[in-house]
PDB file of N, CA and C in Angstrom:
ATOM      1  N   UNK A   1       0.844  -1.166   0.000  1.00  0.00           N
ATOM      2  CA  UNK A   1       0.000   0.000   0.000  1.00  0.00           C
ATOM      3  C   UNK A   1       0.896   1.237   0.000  1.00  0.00           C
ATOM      4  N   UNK A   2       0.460   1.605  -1.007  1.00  0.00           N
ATOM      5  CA  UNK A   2       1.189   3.257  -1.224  1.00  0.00           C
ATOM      6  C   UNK A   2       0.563   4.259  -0.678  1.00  0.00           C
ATOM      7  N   UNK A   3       1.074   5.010   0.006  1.00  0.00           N
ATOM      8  CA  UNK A   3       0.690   6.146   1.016  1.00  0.00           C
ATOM      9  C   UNK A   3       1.015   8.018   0.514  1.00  0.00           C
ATOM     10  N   UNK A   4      -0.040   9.111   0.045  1.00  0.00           N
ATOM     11  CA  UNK A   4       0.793   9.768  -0.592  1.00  0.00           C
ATOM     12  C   UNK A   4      -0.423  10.935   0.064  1.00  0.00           C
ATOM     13  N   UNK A   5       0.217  11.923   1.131  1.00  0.00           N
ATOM     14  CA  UNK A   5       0.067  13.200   1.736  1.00  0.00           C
ATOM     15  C   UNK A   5      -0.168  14.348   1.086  1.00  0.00           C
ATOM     16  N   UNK A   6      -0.850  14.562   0.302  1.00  0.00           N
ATOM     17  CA  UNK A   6      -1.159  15.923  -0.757  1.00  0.00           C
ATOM     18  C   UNK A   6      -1.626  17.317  -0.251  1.00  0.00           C
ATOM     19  N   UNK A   7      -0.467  18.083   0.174  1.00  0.00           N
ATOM     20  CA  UNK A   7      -0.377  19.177   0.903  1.00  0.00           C
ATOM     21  C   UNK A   7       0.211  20.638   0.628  1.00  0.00           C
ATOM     22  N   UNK A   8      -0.519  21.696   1.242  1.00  0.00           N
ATOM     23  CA  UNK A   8       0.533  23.149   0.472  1.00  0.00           C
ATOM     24  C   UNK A   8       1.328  23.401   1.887  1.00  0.00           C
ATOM     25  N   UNK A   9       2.385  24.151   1.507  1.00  0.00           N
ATOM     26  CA  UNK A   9       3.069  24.704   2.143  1.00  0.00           C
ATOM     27  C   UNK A   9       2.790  24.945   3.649  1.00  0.00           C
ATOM     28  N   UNK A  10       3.572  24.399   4.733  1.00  0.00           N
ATOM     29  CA  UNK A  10       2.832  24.883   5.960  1.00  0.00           C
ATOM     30  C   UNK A  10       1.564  24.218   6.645  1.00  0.00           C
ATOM     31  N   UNK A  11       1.049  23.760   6.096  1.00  0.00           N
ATOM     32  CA  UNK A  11      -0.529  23.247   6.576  1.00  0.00           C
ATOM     33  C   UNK A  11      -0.881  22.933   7.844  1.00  0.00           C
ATOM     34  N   UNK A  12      -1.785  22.842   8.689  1.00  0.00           N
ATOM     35  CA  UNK A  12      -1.569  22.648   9.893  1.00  0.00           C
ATOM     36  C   UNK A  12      -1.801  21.612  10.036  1.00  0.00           C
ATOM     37  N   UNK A  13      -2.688  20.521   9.561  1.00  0.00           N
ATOM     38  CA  UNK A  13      -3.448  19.618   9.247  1.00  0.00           C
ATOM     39  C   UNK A  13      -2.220  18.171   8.779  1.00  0.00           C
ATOM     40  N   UNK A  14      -1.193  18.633   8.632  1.00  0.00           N
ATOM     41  CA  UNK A  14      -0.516  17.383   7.713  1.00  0.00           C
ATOM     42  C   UNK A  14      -0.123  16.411   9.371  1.00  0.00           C
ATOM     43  N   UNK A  15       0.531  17.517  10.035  1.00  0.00           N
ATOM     44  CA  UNK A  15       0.697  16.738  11.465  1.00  0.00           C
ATOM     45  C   UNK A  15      -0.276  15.935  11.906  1.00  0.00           C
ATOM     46  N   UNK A  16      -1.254  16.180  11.972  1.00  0.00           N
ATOM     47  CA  UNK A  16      -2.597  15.300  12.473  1.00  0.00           C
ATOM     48  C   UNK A  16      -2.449  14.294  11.671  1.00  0.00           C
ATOM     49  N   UNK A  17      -2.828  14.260  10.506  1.00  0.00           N
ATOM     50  CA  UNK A  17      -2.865  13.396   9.872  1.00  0.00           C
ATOM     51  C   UNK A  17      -1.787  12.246   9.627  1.00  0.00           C
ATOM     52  N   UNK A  18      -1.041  12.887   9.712  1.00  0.00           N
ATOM     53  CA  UNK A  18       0.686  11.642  10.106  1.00  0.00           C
ATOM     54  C   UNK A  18       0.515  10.781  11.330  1.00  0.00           C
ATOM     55  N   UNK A  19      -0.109  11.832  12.095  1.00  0.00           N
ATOM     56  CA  UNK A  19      -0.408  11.037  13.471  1.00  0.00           C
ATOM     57  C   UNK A  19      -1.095   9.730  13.456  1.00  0.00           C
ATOM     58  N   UNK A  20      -2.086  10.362  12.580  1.00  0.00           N
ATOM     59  CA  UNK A  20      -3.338   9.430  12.697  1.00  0.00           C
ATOM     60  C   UNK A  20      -3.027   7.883  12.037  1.00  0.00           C
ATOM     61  N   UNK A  21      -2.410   8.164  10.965  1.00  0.00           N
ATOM     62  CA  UNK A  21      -1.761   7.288  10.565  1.00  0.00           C
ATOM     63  C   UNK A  21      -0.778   6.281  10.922  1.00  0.00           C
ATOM     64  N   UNK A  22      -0.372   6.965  11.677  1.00  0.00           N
ATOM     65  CA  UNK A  22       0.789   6.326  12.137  1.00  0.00           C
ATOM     66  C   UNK A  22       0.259   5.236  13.742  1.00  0.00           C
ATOM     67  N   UNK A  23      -0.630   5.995  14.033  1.00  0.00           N
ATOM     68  CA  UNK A  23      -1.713   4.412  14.723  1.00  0.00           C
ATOM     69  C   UNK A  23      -1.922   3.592  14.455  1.00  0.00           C
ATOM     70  N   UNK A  24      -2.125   3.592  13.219  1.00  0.00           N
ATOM     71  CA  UNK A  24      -2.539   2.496  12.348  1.00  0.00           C
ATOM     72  C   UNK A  24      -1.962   1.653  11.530  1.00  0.00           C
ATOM     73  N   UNK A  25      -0.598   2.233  11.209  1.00  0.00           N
ATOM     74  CA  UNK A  25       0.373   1.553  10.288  1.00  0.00           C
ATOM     75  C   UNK A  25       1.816   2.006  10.972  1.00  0.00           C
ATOM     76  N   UNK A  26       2.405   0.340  11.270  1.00  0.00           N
ATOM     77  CA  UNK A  26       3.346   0.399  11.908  1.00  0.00           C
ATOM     78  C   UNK A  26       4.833   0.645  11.046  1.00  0.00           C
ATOM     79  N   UNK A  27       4.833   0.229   9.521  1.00  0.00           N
ATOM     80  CA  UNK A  27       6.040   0.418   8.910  1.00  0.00           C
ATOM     81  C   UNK A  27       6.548   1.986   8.367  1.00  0.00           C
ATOM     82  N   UNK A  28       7.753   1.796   8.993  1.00  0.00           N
ATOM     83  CA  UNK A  28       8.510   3.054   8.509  1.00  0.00           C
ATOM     84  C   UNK A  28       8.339   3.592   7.298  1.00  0.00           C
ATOM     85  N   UNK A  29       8.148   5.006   6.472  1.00  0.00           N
ATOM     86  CA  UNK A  29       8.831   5.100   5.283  1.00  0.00           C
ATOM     87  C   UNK A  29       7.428   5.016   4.445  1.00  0.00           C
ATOM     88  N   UNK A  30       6.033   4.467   4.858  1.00  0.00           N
ATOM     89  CA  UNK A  30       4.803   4.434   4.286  1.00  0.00           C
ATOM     90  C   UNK A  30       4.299   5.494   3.576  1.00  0.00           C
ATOM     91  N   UNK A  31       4.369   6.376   4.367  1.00  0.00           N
ATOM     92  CA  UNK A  31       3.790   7.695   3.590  1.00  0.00           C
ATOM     93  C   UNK A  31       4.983   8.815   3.171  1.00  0.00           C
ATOM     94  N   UNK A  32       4.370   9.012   2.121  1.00  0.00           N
ATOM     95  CA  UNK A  32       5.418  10.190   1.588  1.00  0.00           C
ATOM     96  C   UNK A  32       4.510  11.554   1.789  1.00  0.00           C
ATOM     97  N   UNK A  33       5.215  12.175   1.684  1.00  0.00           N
ATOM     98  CA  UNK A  33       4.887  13.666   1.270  1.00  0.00           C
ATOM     99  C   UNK A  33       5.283  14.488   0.248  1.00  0.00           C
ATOM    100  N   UNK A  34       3.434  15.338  -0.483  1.00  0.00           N
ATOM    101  CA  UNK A  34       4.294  15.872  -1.268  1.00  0.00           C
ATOM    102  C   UNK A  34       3.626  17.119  -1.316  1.00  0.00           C
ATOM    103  N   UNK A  35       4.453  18.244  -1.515  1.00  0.00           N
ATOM    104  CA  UNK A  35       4.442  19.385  -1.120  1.00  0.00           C
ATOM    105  C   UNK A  35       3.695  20.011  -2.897  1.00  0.00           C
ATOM    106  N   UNK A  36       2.396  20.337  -3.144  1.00  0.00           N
ATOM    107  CA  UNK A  36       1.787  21.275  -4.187  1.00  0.00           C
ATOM    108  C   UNK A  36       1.541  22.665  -3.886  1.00  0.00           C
ATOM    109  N   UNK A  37       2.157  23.371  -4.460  1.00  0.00           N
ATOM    110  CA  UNK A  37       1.940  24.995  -4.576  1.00  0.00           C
ATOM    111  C   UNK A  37       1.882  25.685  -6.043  1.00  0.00           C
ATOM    112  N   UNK A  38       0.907  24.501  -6.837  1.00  0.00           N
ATOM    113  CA  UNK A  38       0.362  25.797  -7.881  1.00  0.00           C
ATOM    114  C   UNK A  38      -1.280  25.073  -7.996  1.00  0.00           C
ATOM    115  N   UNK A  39      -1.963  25.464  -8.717  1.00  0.00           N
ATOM    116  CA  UNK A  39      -3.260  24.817  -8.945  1.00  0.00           C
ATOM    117  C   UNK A  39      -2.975  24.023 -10.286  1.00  0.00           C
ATOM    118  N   UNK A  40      -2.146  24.219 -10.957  1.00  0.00           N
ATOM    119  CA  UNK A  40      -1.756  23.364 -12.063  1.00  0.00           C
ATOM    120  C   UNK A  40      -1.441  22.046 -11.371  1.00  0.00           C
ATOM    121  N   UNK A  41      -0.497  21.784 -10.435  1.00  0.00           N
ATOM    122  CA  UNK A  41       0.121  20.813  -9.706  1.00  0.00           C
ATOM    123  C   UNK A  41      -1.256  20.366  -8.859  1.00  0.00           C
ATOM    124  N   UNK A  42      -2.248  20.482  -8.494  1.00  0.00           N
ATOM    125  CA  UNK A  42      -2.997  20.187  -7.692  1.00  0.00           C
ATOM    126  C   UNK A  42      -3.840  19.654  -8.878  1.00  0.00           C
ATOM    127  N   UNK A  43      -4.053  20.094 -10.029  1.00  0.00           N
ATOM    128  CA  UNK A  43      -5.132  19.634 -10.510  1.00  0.00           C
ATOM    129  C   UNK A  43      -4.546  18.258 -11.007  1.00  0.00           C
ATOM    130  N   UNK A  44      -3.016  18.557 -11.231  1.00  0.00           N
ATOM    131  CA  UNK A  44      -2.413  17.204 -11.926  1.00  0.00           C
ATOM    132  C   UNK A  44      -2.292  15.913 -10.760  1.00  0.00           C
ATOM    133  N   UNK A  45      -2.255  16.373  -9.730  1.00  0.00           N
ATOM    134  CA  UNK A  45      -2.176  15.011  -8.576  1.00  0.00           C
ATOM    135  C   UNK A  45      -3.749  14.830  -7.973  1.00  0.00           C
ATOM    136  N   UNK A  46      -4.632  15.817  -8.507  1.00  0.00           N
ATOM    137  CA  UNK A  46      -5.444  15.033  -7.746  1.00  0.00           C
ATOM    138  C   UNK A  46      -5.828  16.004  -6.290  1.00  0.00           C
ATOM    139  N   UNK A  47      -5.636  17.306  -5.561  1.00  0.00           N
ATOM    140  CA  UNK A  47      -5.343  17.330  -4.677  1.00  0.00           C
ATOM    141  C   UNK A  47      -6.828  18.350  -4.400  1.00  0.00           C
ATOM    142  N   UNK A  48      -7.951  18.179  -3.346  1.00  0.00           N
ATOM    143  CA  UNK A  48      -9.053  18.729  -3.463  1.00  0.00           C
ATOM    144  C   UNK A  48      -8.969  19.466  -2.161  1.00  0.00           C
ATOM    145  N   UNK A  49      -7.688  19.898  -2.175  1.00  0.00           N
ATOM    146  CA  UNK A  49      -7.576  20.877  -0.640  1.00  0.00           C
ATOM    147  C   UNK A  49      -6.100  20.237   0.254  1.00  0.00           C
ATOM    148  N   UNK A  50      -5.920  20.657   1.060  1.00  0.00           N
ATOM    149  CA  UNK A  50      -4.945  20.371   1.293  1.00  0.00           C
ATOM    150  C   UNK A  50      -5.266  20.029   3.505  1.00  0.00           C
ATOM    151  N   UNK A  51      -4.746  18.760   3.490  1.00  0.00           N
ATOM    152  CA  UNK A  51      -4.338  18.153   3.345  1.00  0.00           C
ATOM    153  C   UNK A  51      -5.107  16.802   2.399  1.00  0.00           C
ATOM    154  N   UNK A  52      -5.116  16.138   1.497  1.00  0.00           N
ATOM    155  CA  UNK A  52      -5.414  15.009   0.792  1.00  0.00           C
ATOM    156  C   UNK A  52      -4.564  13.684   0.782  1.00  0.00           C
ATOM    157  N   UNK A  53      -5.383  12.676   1.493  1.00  0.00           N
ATOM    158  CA  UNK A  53      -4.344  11.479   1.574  1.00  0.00           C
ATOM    159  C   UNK A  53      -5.154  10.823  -0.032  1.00  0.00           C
ATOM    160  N   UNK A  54      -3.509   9.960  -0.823  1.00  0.00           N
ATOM    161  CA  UNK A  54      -4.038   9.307  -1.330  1.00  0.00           C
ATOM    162  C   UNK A  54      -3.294   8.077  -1.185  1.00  0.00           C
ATOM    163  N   UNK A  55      -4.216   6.566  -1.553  1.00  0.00           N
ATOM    164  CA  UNK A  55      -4.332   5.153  -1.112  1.00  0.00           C
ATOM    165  C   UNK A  55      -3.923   4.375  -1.977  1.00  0.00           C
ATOM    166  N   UNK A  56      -2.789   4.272  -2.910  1.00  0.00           N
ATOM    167  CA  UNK A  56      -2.435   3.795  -3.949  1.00  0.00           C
ATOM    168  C   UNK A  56      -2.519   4.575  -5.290  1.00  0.00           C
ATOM    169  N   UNK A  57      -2.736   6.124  -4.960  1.00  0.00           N
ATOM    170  CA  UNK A  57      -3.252   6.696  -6.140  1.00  0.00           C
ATOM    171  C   UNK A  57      -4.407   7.391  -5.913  1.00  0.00           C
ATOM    172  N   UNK A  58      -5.482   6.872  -5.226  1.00  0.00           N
ATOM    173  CA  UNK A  58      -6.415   7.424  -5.388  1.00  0.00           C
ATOM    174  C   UNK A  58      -7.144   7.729  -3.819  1.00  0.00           C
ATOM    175  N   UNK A  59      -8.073   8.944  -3.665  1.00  0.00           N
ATOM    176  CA  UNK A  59      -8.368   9.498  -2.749  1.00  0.00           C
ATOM    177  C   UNK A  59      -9.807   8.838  -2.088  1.00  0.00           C
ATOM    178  N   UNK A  60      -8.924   7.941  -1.029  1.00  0.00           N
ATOM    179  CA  UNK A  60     -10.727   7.378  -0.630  1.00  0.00           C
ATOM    180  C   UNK A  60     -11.457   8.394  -0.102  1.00  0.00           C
ATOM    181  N   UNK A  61     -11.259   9.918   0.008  1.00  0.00           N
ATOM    182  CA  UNK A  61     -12.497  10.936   0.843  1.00  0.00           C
ATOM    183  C   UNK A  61     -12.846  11.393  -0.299  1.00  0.00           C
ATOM    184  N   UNK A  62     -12.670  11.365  -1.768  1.00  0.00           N
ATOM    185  CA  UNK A  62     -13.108  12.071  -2.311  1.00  0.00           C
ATOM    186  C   UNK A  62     -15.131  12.055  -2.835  1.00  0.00           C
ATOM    187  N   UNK A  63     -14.847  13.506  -3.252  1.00  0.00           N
ATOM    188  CA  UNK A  63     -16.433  13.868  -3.047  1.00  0.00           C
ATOM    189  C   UNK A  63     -16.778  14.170  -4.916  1.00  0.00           C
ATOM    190  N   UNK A  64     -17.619  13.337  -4.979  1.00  0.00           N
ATOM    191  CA  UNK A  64     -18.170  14.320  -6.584  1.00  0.00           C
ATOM    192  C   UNK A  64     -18.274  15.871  -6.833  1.00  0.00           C
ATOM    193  N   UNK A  65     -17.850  15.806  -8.290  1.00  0.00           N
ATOM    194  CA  UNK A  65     -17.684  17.482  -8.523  1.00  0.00           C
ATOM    195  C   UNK A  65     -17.137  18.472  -7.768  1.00  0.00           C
ATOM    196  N   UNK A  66     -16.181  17.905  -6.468  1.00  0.00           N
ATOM    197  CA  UNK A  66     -15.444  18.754  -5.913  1.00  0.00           C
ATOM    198  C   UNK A  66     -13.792  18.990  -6.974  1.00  0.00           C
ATOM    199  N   UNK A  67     -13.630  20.436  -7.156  1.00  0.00           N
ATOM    200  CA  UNK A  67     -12.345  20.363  -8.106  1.00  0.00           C
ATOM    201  C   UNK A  67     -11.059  20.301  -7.553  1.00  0.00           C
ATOM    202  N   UNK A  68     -10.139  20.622  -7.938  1.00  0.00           N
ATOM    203  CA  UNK A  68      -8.897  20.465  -7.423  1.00  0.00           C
ATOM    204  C   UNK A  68      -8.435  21.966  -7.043  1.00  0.00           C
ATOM    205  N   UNK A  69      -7.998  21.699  -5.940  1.00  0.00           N
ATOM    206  CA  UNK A  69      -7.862  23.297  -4.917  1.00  0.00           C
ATOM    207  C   UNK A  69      -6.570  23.233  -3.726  1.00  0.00           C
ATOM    208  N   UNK A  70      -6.326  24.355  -3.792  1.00  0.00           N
ATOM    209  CA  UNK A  70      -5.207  25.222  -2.706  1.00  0.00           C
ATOM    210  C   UNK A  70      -5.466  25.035  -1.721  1.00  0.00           C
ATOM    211  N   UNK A  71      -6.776  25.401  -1.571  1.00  0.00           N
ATOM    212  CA  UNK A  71      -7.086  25.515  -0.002  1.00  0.00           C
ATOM    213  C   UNK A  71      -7.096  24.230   1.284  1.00  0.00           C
ATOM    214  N   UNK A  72      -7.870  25.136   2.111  1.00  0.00           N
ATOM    215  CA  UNK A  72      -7.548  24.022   3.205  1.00  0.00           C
ATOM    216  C   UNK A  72      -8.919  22.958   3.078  1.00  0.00           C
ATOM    217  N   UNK A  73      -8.684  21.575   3.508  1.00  0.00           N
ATOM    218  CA  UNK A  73      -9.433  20.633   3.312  1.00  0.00           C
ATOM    219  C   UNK A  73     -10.329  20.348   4.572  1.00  0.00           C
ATOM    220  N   UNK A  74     -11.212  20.255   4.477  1.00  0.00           N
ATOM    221  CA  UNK A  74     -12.458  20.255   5.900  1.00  0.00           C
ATOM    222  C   UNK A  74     -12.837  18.033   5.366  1.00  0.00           C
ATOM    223  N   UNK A  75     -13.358  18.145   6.791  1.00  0.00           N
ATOM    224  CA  UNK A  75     -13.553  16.354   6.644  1.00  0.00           C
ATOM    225  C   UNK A  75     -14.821  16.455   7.709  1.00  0.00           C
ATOM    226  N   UNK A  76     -15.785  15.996   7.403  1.00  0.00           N
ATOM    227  CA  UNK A  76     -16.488  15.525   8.319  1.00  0.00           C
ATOM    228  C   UNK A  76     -16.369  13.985   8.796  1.00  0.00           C
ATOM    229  N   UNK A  77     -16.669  14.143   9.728  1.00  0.00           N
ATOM    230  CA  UNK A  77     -16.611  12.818  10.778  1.00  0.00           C
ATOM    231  C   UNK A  77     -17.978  11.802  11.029  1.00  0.00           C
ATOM    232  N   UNK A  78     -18.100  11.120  11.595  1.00  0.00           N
ATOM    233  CA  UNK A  78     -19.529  10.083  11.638  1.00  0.00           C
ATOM    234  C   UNK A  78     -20.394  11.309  12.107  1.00  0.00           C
ATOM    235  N   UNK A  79     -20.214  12.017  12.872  1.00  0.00           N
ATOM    236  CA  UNK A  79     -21.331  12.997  13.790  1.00  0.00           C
ATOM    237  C   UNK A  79     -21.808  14.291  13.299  1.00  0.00           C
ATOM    238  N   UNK A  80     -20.416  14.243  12.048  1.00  0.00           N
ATOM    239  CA  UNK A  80     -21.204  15.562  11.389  1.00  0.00           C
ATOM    240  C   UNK A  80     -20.211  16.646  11.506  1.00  0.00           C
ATOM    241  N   UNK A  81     -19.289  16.621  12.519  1.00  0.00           N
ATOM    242  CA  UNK A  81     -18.389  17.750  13.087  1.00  0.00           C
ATOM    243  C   UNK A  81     -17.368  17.858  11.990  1.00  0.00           C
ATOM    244  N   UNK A  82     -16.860  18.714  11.580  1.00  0.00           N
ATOM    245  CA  UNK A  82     -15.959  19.205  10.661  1.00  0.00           C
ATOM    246  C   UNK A  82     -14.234  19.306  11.532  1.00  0.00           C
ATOM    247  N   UNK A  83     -13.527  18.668  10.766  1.00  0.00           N
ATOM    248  CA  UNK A  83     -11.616  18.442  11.121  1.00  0.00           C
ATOM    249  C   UNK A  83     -11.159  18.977   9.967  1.00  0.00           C
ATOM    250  N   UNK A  84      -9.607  19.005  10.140  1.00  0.00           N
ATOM    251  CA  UNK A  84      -8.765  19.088   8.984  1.00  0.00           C
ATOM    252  C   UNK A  84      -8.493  18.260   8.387  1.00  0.00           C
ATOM    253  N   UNK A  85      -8.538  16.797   9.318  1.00  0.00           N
ATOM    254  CA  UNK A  85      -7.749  15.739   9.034  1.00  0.00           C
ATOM    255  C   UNK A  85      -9.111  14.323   8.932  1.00  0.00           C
ATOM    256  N   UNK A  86      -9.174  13.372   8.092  1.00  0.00           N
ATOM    257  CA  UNK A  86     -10.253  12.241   8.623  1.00  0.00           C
ATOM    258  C   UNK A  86      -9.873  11.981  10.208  1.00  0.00           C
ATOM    259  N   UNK A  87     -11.037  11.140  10.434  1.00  0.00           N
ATOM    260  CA  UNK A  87     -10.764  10.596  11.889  1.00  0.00           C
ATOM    261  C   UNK A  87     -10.156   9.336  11.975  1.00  0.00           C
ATOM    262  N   UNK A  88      -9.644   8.654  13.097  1.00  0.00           N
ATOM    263  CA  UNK A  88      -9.002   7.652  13.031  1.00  0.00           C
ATOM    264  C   UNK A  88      -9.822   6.734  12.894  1.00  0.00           C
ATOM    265  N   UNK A  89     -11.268   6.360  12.882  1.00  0.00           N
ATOM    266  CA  UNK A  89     -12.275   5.563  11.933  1.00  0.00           C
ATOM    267  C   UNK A  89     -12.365   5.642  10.779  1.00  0.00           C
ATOM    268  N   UNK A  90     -12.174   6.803   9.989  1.00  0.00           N
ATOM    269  CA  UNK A  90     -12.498   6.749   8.679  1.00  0.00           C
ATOM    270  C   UNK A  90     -11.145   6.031   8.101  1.00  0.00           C
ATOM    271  N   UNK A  91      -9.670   6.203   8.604  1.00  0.00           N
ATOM    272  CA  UNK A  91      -8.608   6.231   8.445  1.00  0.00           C
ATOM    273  C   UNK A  91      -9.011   4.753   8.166  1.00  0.00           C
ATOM    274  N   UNK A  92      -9.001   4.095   9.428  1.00  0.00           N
ATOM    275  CA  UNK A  92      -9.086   2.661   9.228  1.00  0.00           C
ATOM    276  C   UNK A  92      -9.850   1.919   8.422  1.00  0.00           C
ATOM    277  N   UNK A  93     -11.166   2.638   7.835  1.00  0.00           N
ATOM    278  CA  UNK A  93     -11.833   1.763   6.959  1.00  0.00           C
ATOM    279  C   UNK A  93     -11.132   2.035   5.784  1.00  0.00           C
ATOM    280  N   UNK A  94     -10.468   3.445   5.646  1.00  0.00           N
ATOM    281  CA  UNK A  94     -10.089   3.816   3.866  1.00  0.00           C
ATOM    282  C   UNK A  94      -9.116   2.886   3.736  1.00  0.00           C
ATOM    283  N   UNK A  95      -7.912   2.639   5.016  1.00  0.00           N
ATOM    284  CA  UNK A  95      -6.666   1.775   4.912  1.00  0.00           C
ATOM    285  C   UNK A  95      -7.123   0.442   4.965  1.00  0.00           C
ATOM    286  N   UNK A  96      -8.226  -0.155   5.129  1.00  0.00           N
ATOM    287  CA  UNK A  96      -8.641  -1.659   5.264  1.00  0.00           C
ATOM    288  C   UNK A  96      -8.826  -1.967   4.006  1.00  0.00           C
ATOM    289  N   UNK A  97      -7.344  -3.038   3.229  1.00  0.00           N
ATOM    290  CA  UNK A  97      -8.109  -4.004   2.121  1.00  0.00           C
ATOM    291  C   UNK A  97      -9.349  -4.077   1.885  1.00  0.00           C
ATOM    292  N   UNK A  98      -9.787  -4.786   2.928  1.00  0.00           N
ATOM    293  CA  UNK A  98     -11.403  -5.795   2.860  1.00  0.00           C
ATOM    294  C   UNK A  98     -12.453  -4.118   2.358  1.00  0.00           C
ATOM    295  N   UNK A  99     -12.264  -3.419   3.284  1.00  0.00           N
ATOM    296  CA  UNK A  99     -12.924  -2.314   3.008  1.00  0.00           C
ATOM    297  C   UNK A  99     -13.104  -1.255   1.886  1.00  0.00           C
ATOM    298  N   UNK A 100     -11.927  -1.449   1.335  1.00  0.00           N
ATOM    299  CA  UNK A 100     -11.357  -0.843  -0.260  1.00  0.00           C
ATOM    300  C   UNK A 100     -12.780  -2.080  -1.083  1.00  0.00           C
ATOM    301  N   UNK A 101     -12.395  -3.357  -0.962  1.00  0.00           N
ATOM    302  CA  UNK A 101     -13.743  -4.033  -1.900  1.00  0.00           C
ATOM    303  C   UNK A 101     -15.263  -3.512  -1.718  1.00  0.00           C
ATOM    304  N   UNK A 102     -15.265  -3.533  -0.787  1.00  0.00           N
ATOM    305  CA  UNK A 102     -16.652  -3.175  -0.115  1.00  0.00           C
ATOM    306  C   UNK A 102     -17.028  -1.656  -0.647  1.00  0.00           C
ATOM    307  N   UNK A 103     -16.561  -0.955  -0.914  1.00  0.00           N
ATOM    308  CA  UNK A 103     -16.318   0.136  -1.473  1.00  0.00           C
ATOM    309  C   UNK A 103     -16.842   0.187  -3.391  1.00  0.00           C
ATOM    310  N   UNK A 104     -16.495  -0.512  -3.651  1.00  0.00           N
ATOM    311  CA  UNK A 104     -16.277  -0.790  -5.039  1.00  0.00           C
ATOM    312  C   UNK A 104     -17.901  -1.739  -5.750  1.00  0.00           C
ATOM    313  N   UNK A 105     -18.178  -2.148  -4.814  1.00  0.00           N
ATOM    314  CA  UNK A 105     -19.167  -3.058  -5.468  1.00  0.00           C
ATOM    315  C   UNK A 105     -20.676  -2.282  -4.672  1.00  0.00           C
ATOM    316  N   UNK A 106     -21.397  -2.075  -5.863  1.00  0.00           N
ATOM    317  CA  UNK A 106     -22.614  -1.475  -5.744  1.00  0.00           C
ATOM    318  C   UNK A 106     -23.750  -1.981  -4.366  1.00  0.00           C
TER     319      UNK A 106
END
């Protein structure tokens, strides 16, 4: 599993999210980071705010018709409450194999 941090400059949000991760996945060296600062570069990776994890490539939070953006990335949680970062539930279902299928089939 490829691990890839899609972030601008500074963010406050990337820390959390390393964190969160890092609960969950014990091997070194998993996630990379990569630093976007134009909207050209954001539209080319994929990046719908910043911070954006992606899971082999692709962004399990992503939302329809949301475009590719600079700004900062909001996440809601099971309850509704708005973060910077997913929660360490959502984390675990996006990072769960089994859950990636489950995902996929109608």
């Amino acid at each position: 599993m490829r691990l890839t941090i899609l972030h601008v400059p500074d963010c406050p949000n990337v820390a959390t999210l390393q964190d969160r991760i890092g609960r969950l996945i014990t091997a070194e060296g998993v996630v990379t980071l990569r630093v976007v600062d134009s909207a050209d570069l954001a539209a080319e990776v994929g990046m719908t705010g910043s911070p954006t994890l992606l899971v082999d490539g692709v962004d399990p939070f992503a939302e329809p018709g949301r475009s590719a953006s600079l700004s900062c990335r909001l996440y809601r949680d099971a309850a509704g409450r708005l973060a910077g970062s997913p929660s360490l539930a959502q984390l675990r279902h996006a990072l769960d194999p089994l859950a990636a299928i489950d995902r996929d089939e109608p």
